[in-house]
Protein backbone atom coordinates (compact mmCIF):
# COMPACT_ATOMS: atom_id res chain seq x y z
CA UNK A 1 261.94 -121.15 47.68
CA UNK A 2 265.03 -122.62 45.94
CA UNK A 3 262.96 -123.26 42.68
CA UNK A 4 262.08 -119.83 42.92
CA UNK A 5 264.61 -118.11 43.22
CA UNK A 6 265.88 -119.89 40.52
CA UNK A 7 264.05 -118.03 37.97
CA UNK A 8 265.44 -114.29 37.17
CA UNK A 9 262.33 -113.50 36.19
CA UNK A 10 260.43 -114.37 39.14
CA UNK A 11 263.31 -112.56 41.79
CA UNK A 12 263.17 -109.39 39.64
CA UNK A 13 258.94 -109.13 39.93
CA UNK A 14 258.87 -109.58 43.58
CA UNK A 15 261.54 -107.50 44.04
CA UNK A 16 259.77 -104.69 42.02
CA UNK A 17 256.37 -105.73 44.35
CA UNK A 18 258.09 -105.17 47.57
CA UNK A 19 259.57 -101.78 45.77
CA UNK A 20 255.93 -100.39 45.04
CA UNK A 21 254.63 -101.84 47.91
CA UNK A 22 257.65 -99.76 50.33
CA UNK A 23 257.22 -96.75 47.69
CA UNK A 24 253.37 -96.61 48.43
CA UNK A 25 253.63 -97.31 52.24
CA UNK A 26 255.89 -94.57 52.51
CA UNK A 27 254.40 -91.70 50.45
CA UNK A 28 250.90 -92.49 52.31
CA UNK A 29 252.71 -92.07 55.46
CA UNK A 30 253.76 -88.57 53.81
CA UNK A 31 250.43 -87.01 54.28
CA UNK A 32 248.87 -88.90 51.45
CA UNK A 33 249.69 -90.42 48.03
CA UNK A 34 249.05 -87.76 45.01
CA UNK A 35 250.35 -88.01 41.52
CA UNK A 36 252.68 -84.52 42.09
CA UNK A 37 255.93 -83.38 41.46
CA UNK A 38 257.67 -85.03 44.27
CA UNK A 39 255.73 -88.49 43.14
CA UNK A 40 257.10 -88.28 39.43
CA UNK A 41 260.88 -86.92 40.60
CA UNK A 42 261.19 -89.70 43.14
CA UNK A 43 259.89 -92.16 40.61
CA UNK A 44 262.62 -90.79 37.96
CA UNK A 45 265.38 -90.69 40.74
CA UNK A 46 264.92 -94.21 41.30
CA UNK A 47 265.07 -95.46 37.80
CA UNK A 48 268.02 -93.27 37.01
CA UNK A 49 269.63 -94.55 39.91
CA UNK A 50 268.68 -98.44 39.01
CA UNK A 51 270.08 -97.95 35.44
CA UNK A 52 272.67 -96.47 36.43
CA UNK A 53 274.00 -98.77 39.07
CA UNK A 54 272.86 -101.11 35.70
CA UNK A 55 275.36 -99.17 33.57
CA UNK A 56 278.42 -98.52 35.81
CA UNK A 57 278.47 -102.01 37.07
CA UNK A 58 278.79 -103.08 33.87
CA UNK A 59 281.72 -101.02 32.53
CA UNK A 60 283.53 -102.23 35.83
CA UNK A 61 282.75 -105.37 35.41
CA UNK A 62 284.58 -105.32 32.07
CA UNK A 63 287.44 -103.45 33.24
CA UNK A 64 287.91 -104.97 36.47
CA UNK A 65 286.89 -108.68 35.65
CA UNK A 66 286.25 -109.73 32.02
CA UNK A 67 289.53 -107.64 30.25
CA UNK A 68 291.96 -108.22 32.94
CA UNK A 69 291.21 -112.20 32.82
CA UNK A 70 290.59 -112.48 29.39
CA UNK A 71 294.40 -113.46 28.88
CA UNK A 72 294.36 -115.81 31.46
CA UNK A 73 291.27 -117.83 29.53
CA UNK A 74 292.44 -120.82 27.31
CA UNK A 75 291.74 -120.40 23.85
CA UNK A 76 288.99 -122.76 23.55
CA UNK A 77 287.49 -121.29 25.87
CA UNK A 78 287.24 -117.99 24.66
CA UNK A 79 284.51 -117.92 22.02
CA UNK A 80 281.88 -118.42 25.09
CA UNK A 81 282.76 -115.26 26.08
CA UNK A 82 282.75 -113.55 23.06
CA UNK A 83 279.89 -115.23 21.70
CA UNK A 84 277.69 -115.38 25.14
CA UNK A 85 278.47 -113.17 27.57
CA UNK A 86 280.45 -110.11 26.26
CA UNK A 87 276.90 -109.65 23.87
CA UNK A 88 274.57 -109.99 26.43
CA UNK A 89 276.69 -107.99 29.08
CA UNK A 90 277.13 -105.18 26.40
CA UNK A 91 273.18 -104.98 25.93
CA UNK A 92 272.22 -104.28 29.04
CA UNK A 93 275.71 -102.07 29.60
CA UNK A 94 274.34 -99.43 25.89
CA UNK A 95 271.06 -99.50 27.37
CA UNK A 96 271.62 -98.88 30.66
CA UNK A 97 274.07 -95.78 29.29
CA UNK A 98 270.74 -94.60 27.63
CA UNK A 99 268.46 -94.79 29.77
CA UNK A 100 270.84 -92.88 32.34
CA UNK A 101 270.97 -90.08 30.39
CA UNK A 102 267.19 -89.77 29.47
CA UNK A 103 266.22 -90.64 33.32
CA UNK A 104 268.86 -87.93 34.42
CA UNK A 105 267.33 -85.30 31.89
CA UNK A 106 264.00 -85.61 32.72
CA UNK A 107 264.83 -85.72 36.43
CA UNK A 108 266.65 -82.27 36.05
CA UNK A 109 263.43 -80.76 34.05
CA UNK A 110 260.97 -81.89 36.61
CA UNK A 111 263.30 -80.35 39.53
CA UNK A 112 263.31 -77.00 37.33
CA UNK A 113 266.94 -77.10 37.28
CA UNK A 114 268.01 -79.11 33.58
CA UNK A 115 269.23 -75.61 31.84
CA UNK A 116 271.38 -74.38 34.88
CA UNK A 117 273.05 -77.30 34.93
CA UNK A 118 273.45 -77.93 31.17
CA UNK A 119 275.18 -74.81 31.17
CA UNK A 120 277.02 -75.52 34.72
CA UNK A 121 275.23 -72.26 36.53
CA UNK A 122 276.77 -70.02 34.47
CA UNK A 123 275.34 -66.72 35.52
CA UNK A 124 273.82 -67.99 38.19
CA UNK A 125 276.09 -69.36 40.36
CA UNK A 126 274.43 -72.19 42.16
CA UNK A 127 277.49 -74.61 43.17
CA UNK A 128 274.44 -77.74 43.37
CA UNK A 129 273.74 -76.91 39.84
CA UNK A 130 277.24 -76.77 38.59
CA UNK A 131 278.27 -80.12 40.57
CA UNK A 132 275.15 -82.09 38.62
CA UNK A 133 275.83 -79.56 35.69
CA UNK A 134 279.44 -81.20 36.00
CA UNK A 135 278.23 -84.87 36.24
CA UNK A 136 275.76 -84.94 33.17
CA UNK A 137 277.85 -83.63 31.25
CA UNK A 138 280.33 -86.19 32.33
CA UNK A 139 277.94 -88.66 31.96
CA UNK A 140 276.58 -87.69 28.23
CA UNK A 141 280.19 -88.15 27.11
CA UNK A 142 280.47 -91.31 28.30
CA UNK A 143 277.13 -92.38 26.97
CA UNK A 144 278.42 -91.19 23.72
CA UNK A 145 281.87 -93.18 24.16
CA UNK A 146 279.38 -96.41 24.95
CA UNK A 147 277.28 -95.98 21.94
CA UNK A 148 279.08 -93.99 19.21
CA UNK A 149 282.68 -95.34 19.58
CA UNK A 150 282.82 -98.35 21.68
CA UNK A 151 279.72 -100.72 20.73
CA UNK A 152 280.53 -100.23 17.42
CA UNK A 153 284.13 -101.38 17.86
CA UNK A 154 283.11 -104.11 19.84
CA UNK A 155 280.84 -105.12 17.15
CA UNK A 156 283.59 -105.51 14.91
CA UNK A 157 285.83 -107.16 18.22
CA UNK A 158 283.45 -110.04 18.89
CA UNK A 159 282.84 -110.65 15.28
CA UNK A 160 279.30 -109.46 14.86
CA UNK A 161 280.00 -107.26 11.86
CA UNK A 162 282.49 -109.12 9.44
CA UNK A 163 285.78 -107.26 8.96
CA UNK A 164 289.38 -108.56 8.60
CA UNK A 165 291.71 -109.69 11.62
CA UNK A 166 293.59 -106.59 11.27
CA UNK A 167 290.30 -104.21 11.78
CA UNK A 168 289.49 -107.03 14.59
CA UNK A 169 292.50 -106.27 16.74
CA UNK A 170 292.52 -102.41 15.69
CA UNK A 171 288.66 -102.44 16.72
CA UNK A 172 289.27 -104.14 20.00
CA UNK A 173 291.85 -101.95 21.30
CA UNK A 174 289.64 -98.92 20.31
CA UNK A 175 286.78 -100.66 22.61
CA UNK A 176 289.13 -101.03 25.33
CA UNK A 177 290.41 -97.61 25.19
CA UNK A 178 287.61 -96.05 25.34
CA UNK A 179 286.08 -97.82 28.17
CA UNK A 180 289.28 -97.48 30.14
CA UNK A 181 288.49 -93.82 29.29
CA UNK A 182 284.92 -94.00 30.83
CA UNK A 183 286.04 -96.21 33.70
CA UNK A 184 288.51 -92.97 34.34
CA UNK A 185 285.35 -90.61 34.28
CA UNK A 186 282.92 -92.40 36.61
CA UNK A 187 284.42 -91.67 39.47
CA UNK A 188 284.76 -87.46 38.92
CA UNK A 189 281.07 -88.03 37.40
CA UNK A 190 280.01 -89.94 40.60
CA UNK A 191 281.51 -87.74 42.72
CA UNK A 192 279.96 -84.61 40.94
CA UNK A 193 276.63 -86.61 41.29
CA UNK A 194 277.05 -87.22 45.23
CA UNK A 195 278.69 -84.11 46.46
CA UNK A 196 275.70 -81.77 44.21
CA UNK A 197 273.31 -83.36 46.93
CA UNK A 198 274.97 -81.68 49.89
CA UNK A 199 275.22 -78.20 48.08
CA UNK A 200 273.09 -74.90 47.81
């Protein structure tokens, strides 16, 4: 068991086997399995919620663990961070942000509710649609902060794009900035995303 569980890659397939293999067992039990609405916007919910939890883990892991200690790492030390983790952690953390957003899109379209929200139920006055309405919008600026403002910056921060130590610094206080900005908007944008469920 040890060797594996050992592997990533093996944990991650089984745990996607027992998914489908709950996901199918359930839907039979709901008088049958069809290839329908409710089959495509609970297979959408679920990856926007995986990428999500993907995404938002990330950005607290960096303001919660990796910025907070980074002053407390010896110098020597630091370049495995830079180098190692910070690159692979920001991968998954600008993909996770997109795939969010284009999971969250097309689960609004299939629920027939993507332009209400996009323009917060103006006119109509659903409170549900303005809550989401509220949190995607919430969301797509953060997604922009991830991918227009700070991976670029961090680029620059971790030395992946060759600039001079004054740009460096500049660059990585930009970076932080903004992801102390999107760390302050996940919880309204969570929030929005929660309480929409409960609403008419």
């Amino acid at each position: 068991m040890s060797n594996f569980l050992s592997s990533l890659s093996k944990t991650i397939h089984a745990s996607l086997a027992l998914a489908i293999i709950l996901f199918l067992g359930l839907f039979y039990q709901n008088d049958g399995f069809a290839f329908d609405r409710i089959f495509w916007s609970t297979t959408t919910r679920y990856v926007h919620v995986i990428v999500g939890i993907m995404w938002i883990g990330l950005l607290w892991y960096f303001n919660f663990v990796q910025i907070p200690n980074m002053p407390k790492i010896p110098d020597e030390q630091k370049p495995a961070i830079g180098k190692v983790i910070a690159p692979a952690a920001l991968f998954y953390f600008r993909w996770g942000a997109a795939l969010t957003i284009f999971s969250g899109l097309i689960l609004a379209s299939l629920n027939g509710y993507l332009h209400d929200a996009m323009t917060l139920s103006i006119g109509s006055g659903v409170p549900k649609h303005t809550a989401i309405g509220i949190g995607m919008w919430l969301g797509v600026i953060m997604a922009f902060n991830v991918w227009f403002v700070i991976w670029p910056n961090q680029k620059r921060a971790l030395g992946m794009v060759e600039c001079d130590p004054e740009t460096k610094a500049k660059s990585a206080k930009i970076a932080m900035l903004f992801s102390r900005t999107n760390t302050l908007l996940s919880l309204p944008m969570l929030l929005a995303m929660v309480v929409s469920q409960n609403l008419y």
